[in-house]
C-alpha atoms as a PDB file:
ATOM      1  CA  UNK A   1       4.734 -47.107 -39.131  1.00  0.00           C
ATOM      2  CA  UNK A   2       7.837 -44.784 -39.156  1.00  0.00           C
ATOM      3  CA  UNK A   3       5.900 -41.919 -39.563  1.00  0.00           C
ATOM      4  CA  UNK A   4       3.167 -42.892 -36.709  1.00  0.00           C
ATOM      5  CA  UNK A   5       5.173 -43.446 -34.406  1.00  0.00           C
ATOM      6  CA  UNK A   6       7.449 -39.755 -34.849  1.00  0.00           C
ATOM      7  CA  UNK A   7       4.177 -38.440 -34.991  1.00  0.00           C
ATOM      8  CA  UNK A   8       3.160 -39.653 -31.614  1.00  0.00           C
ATOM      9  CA  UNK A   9       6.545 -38.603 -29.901  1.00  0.00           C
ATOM     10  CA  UNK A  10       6.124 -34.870 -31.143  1.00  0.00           C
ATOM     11  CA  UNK A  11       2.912 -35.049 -30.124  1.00  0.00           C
ATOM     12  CA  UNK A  12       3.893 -36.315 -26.827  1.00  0.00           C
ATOM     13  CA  UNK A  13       6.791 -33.695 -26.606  1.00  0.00           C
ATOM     14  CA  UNK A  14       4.296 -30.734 -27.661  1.00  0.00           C
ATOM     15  CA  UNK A  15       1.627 -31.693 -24.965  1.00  0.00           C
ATOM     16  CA  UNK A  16       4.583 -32.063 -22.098  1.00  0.00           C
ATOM     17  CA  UNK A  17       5.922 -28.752 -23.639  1.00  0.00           C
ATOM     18  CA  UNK A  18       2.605 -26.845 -23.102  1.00  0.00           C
ATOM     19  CA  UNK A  19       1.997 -28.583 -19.432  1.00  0.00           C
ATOM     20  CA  UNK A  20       5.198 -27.478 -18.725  1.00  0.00           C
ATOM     21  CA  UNK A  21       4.717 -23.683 -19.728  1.00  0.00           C
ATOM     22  CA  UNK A  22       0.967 -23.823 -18.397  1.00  0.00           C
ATOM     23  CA  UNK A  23       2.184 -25.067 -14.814  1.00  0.00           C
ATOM     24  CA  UNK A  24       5.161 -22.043 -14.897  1.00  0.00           C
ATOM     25  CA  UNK A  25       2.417 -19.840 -15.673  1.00  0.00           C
ATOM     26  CA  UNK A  26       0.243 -20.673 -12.739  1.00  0.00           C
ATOM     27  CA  UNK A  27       3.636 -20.798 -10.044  1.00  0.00           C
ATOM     28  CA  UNK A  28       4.423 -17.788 -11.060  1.00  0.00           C
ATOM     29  CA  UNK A  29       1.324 -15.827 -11.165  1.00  0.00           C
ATOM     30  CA  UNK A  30      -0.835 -15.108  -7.835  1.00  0.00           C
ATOM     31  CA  UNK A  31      -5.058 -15.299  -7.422  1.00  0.00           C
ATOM     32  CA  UNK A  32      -4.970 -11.411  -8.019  1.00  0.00           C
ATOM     33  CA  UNK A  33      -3.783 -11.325 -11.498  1.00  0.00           C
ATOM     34  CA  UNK A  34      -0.382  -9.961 -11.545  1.00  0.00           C
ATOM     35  CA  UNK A  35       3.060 -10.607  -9.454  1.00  0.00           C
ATOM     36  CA  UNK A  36       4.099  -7.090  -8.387  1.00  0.00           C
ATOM     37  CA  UNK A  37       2.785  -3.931  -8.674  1.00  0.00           C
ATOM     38  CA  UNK A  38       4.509  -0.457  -8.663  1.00  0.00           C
ATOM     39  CA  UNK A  39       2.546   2.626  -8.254  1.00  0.00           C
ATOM     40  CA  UNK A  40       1.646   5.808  -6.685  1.00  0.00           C
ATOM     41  CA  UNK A  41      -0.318   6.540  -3.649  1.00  0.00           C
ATOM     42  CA  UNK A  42      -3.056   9.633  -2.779  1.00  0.00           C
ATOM     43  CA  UNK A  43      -4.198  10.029   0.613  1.00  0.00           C
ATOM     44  CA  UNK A  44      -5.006  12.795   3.328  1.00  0.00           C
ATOM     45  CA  UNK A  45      -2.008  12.117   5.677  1.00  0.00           C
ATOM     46  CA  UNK A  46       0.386  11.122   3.068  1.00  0.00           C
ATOM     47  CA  UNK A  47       1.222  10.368  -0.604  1.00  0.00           C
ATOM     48  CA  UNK A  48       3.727   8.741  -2.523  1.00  0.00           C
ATOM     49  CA  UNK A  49       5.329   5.593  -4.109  1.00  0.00           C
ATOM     50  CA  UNK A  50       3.923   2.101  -3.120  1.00  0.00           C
ATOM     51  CA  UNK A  51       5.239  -1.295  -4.365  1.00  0.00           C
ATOM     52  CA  UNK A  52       3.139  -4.563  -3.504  1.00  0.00           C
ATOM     53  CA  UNK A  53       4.597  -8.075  -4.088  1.00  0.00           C
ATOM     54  CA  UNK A  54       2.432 -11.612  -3.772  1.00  0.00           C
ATOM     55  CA  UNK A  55       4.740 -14.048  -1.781  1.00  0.00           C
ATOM     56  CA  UNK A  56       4.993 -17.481  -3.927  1.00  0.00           C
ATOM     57  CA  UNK A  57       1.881 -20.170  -2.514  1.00  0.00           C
ATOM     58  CA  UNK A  58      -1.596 -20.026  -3.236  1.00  0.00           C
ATOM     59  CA  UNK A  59      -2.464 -18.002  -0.349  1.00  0.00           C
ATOM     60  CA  UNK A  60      -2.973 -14.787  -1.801  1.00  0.00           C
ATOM     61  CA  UNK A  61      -0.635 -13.109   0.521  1.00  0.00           C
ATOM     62  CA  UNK A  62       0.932  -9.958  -0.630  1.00  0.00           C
ATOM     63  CA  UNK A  63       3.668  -7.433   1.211  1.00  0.00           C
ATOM     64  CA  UNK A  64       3.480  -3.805   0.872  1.00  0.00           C
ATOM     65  CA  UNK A  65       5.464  -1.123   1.436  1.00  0.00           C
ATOM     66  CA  UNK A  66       5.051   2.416   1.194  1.00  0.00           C
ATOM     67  CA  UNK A  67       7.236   5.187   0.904  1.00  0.00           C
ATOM     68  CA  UNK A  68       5.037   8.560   1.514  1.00  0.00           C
ATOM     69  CA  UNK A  69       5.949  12.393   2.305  1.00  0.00           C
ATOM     70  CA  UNK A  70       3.611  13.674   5.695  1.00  0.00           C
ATOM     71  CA  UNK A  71       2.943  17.170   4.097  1.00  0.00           C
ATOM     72  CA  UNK A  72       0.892  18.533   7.663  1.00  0.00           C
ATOM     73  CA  UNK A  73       3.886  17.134   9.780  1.00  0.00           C
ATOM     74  CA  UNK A  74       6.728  17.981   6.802  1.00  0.00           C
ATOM     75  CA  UNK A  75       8.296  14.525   7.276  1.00  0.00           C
ATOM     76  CA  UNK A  76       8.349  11.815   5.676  1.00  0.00           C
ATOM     77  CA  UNK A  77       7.197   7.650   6.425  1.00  0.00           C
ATOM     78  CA  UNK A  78       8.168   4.124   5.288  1.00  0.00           C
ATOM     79  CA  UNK A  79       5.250   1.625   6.437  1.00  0.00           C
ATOM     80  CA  UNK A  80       6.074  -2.285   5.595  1.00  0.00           C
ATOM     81  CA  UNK A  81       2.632  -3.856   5.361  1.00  0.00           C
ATOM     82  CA  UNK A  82       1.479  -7.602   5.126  1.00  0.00           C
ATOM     83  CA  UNK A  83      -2.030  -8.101   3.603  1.00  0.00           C
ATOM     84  CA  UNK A  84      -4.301 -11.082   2.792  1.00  0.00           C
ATOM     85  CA  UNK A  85      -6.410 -10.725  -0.733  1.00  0.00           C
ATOM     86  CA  UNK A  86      -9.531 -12.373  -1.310  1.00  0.00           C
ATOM     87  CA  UNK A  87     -11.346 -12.385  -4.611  1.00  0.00           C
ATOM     88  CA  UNK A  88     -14.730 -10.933  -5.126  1.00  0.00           C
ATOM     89  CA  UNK A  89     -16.808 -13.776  -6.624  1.00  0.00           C
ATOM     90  CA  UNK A  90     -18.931 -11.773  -8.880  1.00  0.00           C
ATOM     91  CA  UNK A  91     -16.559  -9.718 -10.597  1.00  0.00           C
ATOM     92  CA  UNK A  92     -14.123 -10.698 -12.284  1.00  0.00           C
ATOM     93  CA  UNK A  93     -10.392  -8.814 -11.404  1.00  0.00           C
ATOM     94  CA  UNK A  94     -11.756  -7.194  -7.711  1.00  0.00           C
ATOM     95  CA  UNK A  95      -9.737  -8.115  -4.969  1.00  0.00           C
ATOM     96  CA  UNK A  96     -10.881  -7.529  -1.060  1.00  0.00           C
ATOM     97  CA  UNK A  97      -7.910  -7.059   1.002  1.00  0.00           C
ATOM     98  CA  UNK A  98      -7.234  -6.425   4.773  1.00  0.00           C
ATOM     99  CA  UNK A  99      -3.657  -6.627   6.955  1.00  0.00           C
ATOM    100  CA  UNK A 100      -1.766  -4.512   9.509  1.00  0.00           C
ATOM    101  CA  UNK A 101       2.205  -3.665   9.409  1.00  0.00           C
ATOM    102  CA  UNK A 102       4.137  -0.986  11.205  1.00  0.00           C
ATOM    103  CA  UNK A 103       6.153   2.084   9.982  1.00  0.00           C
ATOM    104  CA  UNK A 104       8.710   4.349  10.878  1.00  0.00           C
ATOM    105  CA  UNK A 105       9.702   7.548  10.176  1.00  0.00           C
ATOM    106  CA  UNK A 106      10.815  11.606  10.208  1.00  0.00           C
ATOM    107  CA  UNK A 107       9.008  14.593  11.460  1.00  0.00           C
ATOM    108  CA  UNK A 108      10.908  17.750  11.047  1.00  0.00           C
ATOM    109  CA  UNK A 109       9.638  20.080  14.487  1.00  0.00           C
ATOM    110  CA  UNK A 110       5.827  22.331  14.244  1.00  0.00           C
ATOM    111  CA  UNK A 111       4.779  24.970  14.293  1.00  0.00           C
ATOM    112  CA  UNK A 112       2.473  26.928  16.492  1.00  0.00           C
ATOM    113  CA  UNK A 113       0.293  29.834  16.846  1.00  0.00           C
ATOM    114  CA  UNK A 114      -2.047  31.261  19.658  1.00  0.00           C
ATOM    115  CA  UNK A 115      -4.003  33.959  19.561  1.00  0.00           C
ATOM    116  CA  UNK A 116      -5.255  35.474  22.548  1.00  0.00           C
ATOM    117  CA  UNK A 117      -8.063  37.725  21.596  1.00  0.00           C
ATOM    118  CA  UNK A 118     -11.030  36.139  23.136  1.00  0.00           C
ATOM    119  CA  UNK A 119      -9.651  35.533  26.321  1.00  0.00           C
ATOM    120  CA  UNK A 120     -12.447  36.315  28.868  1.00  0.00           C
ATOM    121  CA  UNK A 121     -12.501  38.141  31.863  1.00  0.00           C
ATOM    122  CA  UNK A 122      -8.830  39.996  30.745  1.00  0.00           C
ATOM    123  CA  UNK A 123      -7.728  42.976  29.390  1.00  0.00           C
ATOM    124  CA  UNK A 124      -9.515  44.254  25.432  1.00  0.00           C
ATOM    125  CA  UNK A 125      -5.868  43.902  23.946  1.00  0.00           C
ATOM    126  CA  UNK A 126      -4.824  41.186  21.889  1.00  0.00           C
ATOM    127  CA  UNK A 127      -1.434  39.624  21.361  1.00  0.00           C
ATOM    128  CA  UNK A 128      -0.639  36.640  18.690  1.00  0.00           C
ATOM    129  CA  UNK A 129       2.461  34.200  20.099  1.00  0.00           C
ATOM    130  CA  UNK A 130       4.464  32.189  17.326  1.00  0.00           C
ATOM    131  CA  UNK A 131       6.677  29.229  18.263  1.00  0.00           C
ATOM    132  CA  UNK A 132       8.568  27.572  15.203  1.00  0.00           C
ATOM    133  CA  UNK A 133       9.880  24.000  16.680  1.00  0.00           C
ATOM    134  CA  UNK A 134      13.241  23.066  13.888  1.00  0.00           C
ATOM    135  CA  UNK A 135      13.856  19.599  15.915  1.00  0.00           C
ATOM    136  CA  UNK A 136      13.680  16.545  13.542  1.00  0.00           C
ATOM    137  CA  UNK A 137      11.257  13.903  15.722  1.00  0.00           C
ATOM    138  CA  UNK A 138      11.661  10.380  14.666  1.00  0.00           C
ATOM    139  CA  UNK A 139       8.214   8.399  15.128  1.00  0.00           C
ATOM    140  CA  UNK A 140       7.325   4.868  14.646  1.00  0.00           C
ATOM    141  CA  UNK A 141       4.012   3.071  15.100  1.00  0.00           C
ATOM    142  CA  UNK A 142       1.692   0.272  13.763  1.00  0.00           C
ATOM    143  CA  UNK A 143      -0.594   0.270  10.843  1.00  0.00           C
ATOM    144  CA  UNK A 144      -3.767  -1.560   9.811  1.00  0.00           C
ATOM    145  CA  UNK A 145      -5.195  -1.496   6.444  1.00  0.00           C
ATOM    146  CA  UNK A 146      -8.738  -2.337   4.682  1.00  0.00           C
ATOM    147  CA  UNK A 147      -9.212  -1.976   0.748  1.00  0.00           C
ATOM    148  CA  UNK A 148     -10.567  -3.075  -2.605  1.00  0.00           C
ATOM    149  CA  UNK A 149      -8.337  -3.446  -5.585  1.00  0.00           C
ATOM    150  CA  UNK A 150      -9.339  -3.881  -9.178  1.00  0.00           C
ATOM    151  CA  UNK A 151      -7.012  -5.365 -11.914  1.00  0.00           C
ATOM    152  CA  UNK A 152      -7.762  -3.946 -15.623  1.00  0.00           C
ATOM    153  CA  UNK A 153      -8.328  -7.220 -17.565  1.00  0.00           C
ATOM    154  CA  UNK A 154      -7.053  -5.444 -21.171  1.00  0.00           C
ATOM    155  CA  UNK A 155      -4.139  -3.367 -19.379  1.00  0.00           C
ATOM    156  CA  UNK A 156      -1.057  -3.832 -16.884  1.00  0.00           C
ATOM    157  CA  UNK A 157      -2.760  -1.388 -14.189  1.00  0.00           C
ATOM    158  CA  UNK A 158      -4.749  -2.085 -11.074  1.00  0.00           C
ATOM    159  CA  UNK A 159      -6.546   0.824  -8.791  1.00  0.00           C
ATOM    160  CA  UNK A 160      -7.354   0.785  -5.449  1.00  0.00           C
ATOM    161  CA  UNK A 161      -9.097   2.665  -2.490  1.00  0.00           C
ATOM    162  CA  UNK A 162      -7.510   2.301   0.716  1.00  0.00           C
ATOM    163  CA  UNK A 163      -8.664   2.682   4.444  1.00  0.00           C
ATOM    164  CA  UNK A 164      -5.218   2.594   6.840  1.00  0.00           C
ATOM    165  CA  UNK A 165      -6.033   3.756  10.817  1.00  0.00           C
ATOM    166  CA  UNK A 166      -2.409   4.018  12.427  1.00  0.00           C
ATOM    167  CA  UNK A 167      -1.107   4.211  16.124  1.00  0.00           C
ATOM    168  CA  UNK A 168       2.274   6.192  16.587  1.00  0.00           C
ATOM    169  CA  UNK A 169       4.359   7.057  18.821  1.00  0.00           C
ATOM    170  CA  UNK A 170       5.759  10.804  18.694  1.00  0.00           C
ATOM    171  CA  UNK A 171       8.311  12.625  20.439  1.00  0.00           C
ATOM    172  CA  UNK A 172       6.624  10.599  23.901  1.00  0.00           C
ATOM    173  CA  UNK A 173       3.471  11.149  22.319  1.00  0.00           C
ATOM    174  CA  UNK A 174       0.539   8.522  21.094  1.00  0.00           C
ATOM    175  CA  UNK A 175      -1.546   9.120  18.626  1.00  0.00           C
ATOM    176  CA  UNK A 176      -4.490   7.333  16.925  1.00  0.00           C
ATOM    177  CA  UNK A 177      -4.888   8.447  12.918  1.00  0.00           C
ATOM    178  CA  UNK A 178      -7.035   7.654  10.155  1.00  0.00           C
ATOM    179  CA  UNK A 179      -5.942   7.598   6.427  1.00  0.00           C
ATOM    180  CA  UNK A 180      -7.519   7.077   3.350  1.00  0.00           C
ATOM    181  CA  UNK A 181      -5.729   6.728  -0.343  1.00  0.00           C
ATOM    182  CA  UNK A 182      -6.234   6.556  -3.734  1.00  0.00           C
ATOM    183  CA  UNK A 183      -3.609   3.992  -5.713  1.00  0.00           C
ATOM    184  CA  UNK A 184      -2.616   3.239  -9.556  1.00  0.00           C
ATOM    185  CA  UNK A 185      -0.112   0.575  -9.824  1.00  0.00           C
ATOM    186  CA  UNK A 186       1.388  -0.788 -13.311  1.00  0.00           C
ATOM    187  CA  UNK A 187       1.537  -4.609 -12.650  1.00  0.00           C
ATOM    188  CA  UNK A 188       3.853  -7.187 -13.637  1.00  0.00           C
END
Protein backbone atom coordinates (compact mmCIF):
# COMPACT_ATOMS: atom_id res chain seq x y z
CA UNK A 1 0.00 0.00 0.00
CA UNK A 2 3.18 2.10 0.71
CA UNK A 3 4.36 1.73 -2.54
CA UNK A 4 0.81 2.56 -4.34
CA UNK A 5 0.24 5.25 -2.89
CA UNK A 6 4.15 7.03 -3.62
CA UNK A 7 3.45 5.80 -6.86
CA UNK A 8 0.33 7.79 -7.33
CA UNK A 9 1.87 11.09 -5.85
CA UNK A 10 4.86 10.98 -8.45
CA UNK A 11 2.57 10.30 -10.83
CA UNK A 12 0.47 13.12 -9.80
CA UNK A 13 3.62 15.43 -9.48
CA UNK A 14 4.92 14.28 -13.10
CA UNK A 15 1.49 15.02 -14.84
CA UNK A 16 1.24 18.67 -12.91
CA UNK A 17 4.99 18.99 -13.89
CA UNK A 18 4.32 18.48 -17.66
CA UNK A 19 0.89 20.74 -17.54
CA UNK A 20 2.91 23.14 -16.06
CA UNK A 21 5.78 23.22 -18.78
CA UNK A 22 3.07 22.56 -21.63
CA UNK A 23 0.96 25.74 -20.50
CA UNK A 24 4.58 27.95 -20.34
CA UNK A 25 5.10 26.70 -23.67
CA UNK A 26 1.88 27.90 -25.17
CA UNK A 27 2.11 31.67 -23.06
CA UNK A 28 5.09 32.09 -24.33
CA UNK A 29 4.91 31.16 -27.88
CA UNK A 30 2.55 33.16 -30.46
CA UNK A 31 0.06 31.51 -33.47
CA UNK A 32 3.07 32.21 -35.91
CA UNK A 33 5.55 29.88 -34.54
CA UNK A 34 8.24 31.81 -32.97
CA UNK A 35 8.45 34.95 -30.37
CA UNK A 36 10.82 37.38 -32.14
CA UNK A 37 12.46 37.48 -35.15
CA UNK A 38 15.70 39.32 -36.22
CA UNK A 39 16.59 39.68 -39.77
CA UNK A 40 17.48 41.53 -42.80
CA UNK A 41 15.38 43.38 -45.21
CA UNK A 42 15.64 43.77 -49.41
CA UNK A 43 13.55 46.20 -51.05
CA UNK A 44 13.60 48.92 -53.92
CA UNK A 45 13.43 52.07 -51.67
CA UNK A 46 15.34 50.69 -48.84
CA UNK A 47 17.18 47.78 -47.14
CA UNK A 48 18.35 46.85 -43.92
CA UNK A 49 17.85 45.32 -40.40
CA UNK A 50 14.23 44.45 -39.25
CA UNK A 51 13.24 43.00 -35.83
CA UNK A 52 9.49 41.77 -35.31
CA UNK A 53 8.15 40.90 -31.81
CA UNK A 54 4.46 39.11 -31.08
CA UNK A 55 2.93 41.11 -28.10
CA UNK A 56 1.85 38.40 -25.28
CA UNK A 57 -2.31 37.34 -25.97
CA UNK A 58 -3.60 35.18 -28.48
CA UNK A 59 -4.18 37.80 -30.93
CA UNK A 60 -1.49 37.32 -33.21
CA UNK A 61 -0.37 40.84 -33.00
CA UNK A 62 3.18 41.54 -33.78
CA UNK A 63 5.33 45.09 -33.78
CA UNK A 64 7.88 45.81 -36.28
CA UNK A 65 10.43 48.00 -36.72
CA UNK A 66 12.76 48.67 -39.34
CA UNK A 67 15.91 50.26 -39.55
CA UNK A 68 16.77 50.77 -43.50
CA UNK A 69 19.43 53.00 -45.52
CA UNK A 70 17.34 55.14 -48.63
CA UNK A 71 20.22 54.54 -51.19
CA UNK A 72 18.23 56.98 -54.16
CA UNK A 73 17.69 59.71 -51.40
CA UNK A 74 21.28 58.79 -49.41
CA UNK A 75 19.47 58.87 -46.04
CA UNK A 76 18.49 56.75 -43.94
CA UNK A 77 14.67 55.59 -42.12
CA UNK A 78 13.36 54.04 -38.87
CA UNK A 79 9.56 52.90 -39.51
CA UNK A 80 7.76 51.41 -36.17
CA UNK A 81 5.06 49.16 -37.59
CA UNK A 82 2.04 47.31 -35.89
CA UNK A 83 0.72 44.27 -37.86
CA UNK A 84 -2.05 41.65 -37.39
CA UNK A 85 -1.03 37.84 -38.59
CA UNK A 86 -3.44 35.43 -39.67
CA UNK A 87 -2.63 31.83 -40.45
CA UNK A 88 -3.10 30.27 -43.79
CA UNK A 89 -5.30 27.21 -43.16
CA UNK A 90 -3.83 24.95 -45.68
CA UNK A 91 -0.32 25.22 -45.05
CA UNK A 92 1.13 24.64 -42.35
CA UNK A 93 3.85 27.66 -41.04
CA UNK A 94 2.33 30.60 -43.71
CA UNK A 95 1.29 33.55 -42.07
CA UNK A 96 -0.95 36.46 -43.92
CA UNK A 97 -0.20 39.70 -42.41
CA UNK A 98 -1.40 43.35 -42.95
CA UNK A 99 -0.87 46.76 -40.57
CA UNK A 100 0.20 50.40 -41.02
CA UNK A 101 2.85 52.40 -38.68
CA UNK A 102 4.71 55.59 -39.35
CA UNK A 103 8.48 56.42 -39.74
CA UNK A 104 10.85 59.02 -39.54
CA UNK A 105 13.91 59.85 -40.83
CA UNK A 106 17.22 61.61 -42.74
CA UNK A 107 17.68 62.71 -46.25
CA UNK A 108 21.02 64.19 -46.91
CA UNK A 109 20.16 67.18 -49.94
CA UNK A 110 19.88 65.89 -54.17
CA UNK A 111 21.12 66.24 -56.70
CA UNK A 112 20.13 67.60 -60.04
CA UNK A 113 20.81 67.76 -63.63
CA UNK A 114 19.12 69.46 -66.73
CA UNK A 115 20.01 69.29 -69.94
CA UNK A 116 18.84 71.66 -72.35
CA UNK A 117 19.45 70.24 -75.73
CA UNK A 118 16.05 69.69 -77.08
CA UNK A 119 14.66 72.80 -76.19
CA UNK A 120 12.44 73.88 -79.16
CA UNK A 121 12.08 76.90 -80.90
CA UNK A 122 15.80 78.21 -79.29
CA UNK A 123 19.11 78.48 -80.26
CA UNK A 124 21.15 74.74 -81.77
CA UNK A 125 23.54 75.07 -78.64
CA UNK A 126 23.30 73.02 -75.74
CA UNK A 127 24.24 73.67 -72.14
CA UNK A 128 24.01 70.91 -69.14
CA UNK A 129 23.19 72.79 -65.49
CA UNK A 130 24.29 70.79 -62.24
CA UNK A 131 22.91 71.71 -58.81
CA UNK A 132 24.35 69.53 -55.83
CA UNK A 133 21.80 70.29 -52.74
CA UNK A 134 24.34 69.23 -49.22
CA UNK A 135 21.23 70.17 -46.78
CA UNK A 136 20.30 67.19 -44.49
CA UNK A 137 16.12 67.11 -44.84
CA UNK A 138 14.48 65.35 -42.03
CA UNK A 139 11.13 63.56 -43.29
CA UNK A 140 8.52 61.69 -41.50
CA UNK A 141 5.37 60.00 -42.78
CA UNK A 142 2.98 56.98 -42.39
CA UNK A 143 3.35 53.48 -43.57
CA UNK A 144 1.03 50.61 -44.49
CA UNK A 145 2.12 47.16 -45.03
CA UNK A 146 0.67 43.80 -46.76
CA UNK A 147 2.74 40.41 -46.71
CA UNK A 148 3.06 36.65 -46.42
CA UNK A 149 5.51 35.08 -44.06
CA UNK A 150 6.59 31.49 -43.92
CA UNK A 151 8.20 29.83 -40.80
CA UNK A 152 10.73 26.81 -41.69
CA UNK A 153 9.23 23.94 -39.60
CA UNK A 154 12.98 22.05 -39.28
CA UNK A 155 14.94 25.51 -38.83
CA UNK A 156 14.88 28.88 -36.69
CA UNK A 157 14.27 31.08 -39.99
CA UNK A 158 11.14 32.55 -41.48
CA UNK A 159 11.01 34.50 -45.09
CA UNK A 160 8.82 36.91 -46.19
CA UNK A 161 7.66 39.14 -49.20
CA UNK A 162 6.54 42.45 -48.32
CA UNK A 163 4.25 45.14 -50.01
CA UNK A 164 4.69 48.71 -47.84
CA UNK A 165 2.98 52.00 -49.85
CA UNK A 166 4.15 55.09 -47.65
CA UNK A 167 3.01 58.84 -47.43
CA UNK A 168 5.83 61.38 -46.37
CA UNK A 169 6.31 64.46 -45.79
CA UNK A 170 9.65 66.13 -47.25
CA UNK A 171 11.27 69.31 -46.90
CA UNK A 172 7.21 70.81 -47.33
CA UNK A 173 6.81 68.20 -49.73
CA UNK A 174 4.17 65.04 -49.91
CA UNK A 175 4.82 62.20 -51.43
CA UNK A 176 2.99 58.89 -52.10
CA UNK A 177 5.65 55.69 -52.49
CA UNK A 178 5.47 52.15 -53.07
CA UNK A 179 7.95 49.53 -51.64
CA UNK A 180 8.41 46.07 -51.94
CA UNK A 181 11.02 43.71 -49.80
CA UNK A 182 12.42 40.59 -49.51
CA UNK A 183 13.05 39.38 -45.57
CA UNK A 184 15.06 36.40 -43.72
CA UNK A 185 14.66 36.53 -40.08
CA UNK A 186 16.33 33.90 -37.52
CA UNK A 187 13.45 33.38 -34.97
CA UNK A 188 13.39 32.85 -31.40
Amino acid sequence: MKYLFVGAVALGLLTVHEGALAQSKKKGSSGAGYQTGIGLRGGGWSSGLTVKHFLSGKNNVAFEGLLTREYAARGGRLTLLLEKHLPVSDFKGLQFYYGAGAHIGSYRGRYYFEDVRFRRNKDKYYYRQYWYDDTNYIVGGADLILGIEYKMEDLPFTLGVDYKPFFEVFDGYTGFYNDAAVNLRFVF
